[in-house]
Every structure is written in C-alpha cells, then in structure tokens.
C-alpha atoms as a PDB file:
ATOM      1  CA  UNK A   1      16.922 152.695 -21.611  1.00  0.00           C
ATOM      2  CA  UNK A   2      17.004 152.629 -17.641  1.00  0.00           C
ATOM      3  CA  UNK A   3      16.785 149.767 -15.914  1.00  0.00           C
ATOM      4  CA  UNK A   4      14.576 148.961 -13.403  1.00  0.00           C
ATOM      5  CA  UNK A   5      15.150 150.209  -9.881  1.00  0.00           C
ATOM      6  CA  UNK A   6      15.999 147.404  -7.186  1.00  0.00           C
ATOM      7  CA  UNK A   7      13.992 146.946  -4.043  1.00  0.00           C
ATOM      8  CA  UNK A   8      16.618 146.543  -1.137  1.00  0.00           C
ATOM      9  CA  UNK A   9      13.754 143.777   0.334  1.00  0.00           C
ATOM     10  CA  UNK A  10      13.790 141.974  -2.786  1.00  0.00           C
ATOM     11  CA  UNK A  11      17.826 141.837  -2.461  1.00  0.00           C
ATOM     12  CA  UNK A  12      17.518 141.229   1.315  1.00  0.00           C
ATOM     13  CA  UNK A  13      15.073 138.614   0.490  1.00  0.00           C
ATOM     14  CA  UNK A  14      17.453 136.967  -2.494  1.00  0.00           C
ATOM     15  CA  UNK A  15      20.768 137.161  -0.203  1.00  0.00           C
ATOM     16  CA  UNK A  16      19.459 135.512   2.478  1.00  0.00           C
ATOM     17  CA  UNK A  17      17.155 132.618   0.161  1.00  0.00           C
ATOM     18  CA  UNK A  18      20.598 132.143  -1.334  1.00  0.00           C
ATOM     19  CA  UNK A  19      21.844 131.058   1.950  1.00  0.00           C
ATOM     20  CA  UNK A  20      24.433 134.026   2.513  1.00  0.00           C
ATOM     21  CA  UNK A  21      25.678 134.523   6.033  1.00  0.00           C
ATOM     22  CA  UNK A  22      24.564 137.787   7.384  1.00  0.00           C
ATOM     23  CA  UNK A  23      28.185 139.482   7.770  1.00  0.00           C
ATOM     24  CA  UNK A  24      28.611 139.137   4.013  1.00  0.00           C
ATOM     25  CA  UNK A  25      24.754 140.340   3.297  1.00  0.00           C
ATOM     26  CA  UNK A  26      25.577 143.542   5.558  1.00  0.00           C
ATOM     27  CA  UNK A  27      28.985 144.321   3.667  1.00  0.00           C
ATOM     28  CA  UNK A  28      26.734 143.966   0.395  1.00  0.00           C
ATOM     29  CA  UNK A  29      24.144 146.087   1.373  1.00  0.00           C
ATOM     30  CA  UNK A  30      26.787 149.097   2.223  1.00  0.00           C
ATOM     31  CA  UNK A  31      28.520 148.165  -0.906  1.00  0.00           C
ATOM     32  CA  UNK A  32      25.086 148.856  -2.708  1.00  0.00           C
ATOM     33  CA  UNK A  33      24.113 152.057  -0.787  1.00  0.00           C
ATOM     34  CA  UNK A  34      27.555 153.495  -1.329  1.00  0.00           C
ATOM     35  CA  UNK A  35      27.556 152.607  -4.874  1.00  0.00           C
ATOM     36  CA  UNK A  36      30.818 150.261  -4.590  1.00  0.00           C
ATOM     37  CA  UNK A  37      29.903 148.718  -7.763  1.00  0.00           C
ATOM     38  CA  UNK A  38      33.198 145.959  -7.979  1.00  0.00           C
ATOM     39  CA  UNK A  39      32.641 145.494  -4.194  1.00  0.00           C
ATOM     40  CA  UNK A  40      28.773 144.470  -4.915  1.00  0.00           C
ATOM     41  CA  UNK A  41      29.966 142.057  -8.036  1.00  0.00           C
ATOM     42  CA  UNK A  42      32.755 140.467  -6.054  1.00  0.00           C
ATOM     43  CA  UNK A  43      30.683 139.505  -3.126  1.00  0.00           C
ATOM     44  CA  UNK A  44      28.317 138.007  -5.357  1.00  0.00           C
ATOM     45  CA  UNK A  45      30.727 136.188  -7.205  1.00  0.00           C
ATOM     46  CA  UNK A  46      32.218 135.272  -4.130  1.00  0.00           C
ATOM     47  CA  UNK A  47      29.152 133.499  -3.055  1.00  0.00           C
ATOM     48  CA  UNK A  48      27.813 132.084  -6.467  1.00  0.00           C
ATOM     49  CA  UNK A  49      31.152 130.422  -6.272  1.00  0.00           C
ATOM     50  CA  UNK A  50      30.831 128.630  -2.389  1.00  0.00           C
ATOM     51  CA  UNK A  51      27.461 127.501  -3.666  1.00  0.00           C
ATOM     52  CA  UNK A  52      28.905 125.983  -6.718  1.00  0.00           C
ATOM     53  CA  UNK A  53      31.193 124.269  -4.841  1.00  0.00           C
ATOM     54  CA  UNK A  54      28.487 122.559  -2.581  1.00  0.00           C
ATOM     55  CA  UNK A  55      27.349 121.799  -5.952  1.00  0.00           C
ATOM     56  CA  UNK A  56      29.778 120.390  -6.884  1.00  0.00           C
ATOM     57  CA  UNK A  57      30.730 118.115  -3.694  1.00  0.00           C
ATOM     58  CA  UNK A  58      26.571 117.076  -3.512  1.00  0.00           C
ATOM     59  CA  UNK A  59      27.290 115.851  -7.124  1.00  0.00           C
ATOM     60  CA  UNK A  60      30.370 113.760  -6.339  1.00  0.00           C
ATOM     61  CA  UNK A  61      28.435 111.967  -3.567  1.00  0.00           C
ATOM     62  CA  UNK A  62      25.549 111.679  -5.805  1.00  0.00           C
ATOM     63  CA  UNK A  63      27.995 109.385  -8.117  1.00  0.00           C
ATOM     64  CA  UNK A  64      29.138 107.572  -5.927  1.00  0.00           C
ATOM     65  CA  UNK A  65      25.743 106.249  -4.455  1.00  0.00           C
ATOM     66  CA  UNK A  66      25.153 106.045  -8.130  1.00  0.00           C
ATOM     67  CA  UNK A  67      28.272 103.907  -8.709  1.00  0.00           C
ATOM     68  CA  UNK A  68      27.333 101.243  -5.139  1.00  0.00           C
ATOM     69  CA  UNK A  69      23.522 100.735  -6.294  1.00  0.00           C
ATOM     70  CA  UNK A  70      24.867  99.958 -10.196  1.00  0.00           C
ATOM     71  CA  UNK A  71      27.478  97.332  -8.560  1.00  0.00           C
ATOM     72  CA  UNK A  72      24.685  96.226  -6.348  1.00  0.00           C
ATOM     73  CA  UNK A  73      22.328  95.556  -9.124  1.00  0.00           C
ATOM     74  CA  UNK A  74      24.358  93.670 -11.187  1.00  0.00           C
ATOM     75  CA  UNK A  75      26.373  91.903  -8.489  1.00  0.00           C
ATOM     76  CA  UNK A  76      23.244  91.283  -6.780  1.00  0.00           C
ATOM     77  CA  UNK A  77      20.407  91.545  -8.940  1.00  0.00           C
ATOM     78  CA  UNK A  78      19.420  94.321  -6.636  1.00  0.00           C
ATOM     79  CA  UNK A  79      15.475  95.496  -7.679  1.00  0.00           C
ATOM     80  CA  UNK A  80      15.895  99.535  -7.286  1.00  0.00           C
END
C-alpha cells in the first residue's frame, strides 16, 4: 500500500508552526525535493530535539515556582 502523497504547503506550513528557523526549513525542503531521505530525518530530529529541550527547561522552571508557592503556603498559609 502507498502512502499518501505530501503537500509541500502542508510541510511548509508544519516547519514553520513548529517554530523552525527558515535556513533549516530551506535545507529541508531541498533535502525533500532531492530525495535525501537521512538528510530529511536528521533535520527533523534535529529540531524535535531543540524543542524538547525548551521542554524540558519550561518544565524545570515550572517546578520551581511549584516548589516557592508550596513553601509559601505552608510557611505562610498562602491562599493560592
């Protein structure tokens, strides 16, 4: 079974929604037309992996706001 063909909008659309800078969107999009296959995946990778890292840093901040209201609240009695 085939699958479906892929729009090169709908991937311009997704690269740049996924907040990849246009120098890496342009060396995807010849990777694509010239068929570079492992080129394609490793960009892709590449950026799946930056924006798990932001992830990642958001999430650390995230605990530690988490961490000061808990002290605050029971330090405090702090109504959050």
């Amino acid at each position: 079974m085939n699958s479906p063909i892929v729009d090169e909008q709908e991937i311009l659309l997704a690269l740049e929604e996924s907040g990849m800078e246009s120098e890496m969107i342009e060396q995807f999009m010849e990777s694509f037309r010239s068929g570079q296959t492992d080129k394609e995946k490793w960009i892709l990778l590449s950026h799946r992996s930056k924006l798990l890292s932001d992830v990642h840093a958001k999430q650390d901040k995230l605990y530690c706001m988490d961490f000061l209201i808990r002290k605050l609240k029971s330090n405090k009695g702090l109504e959050l």
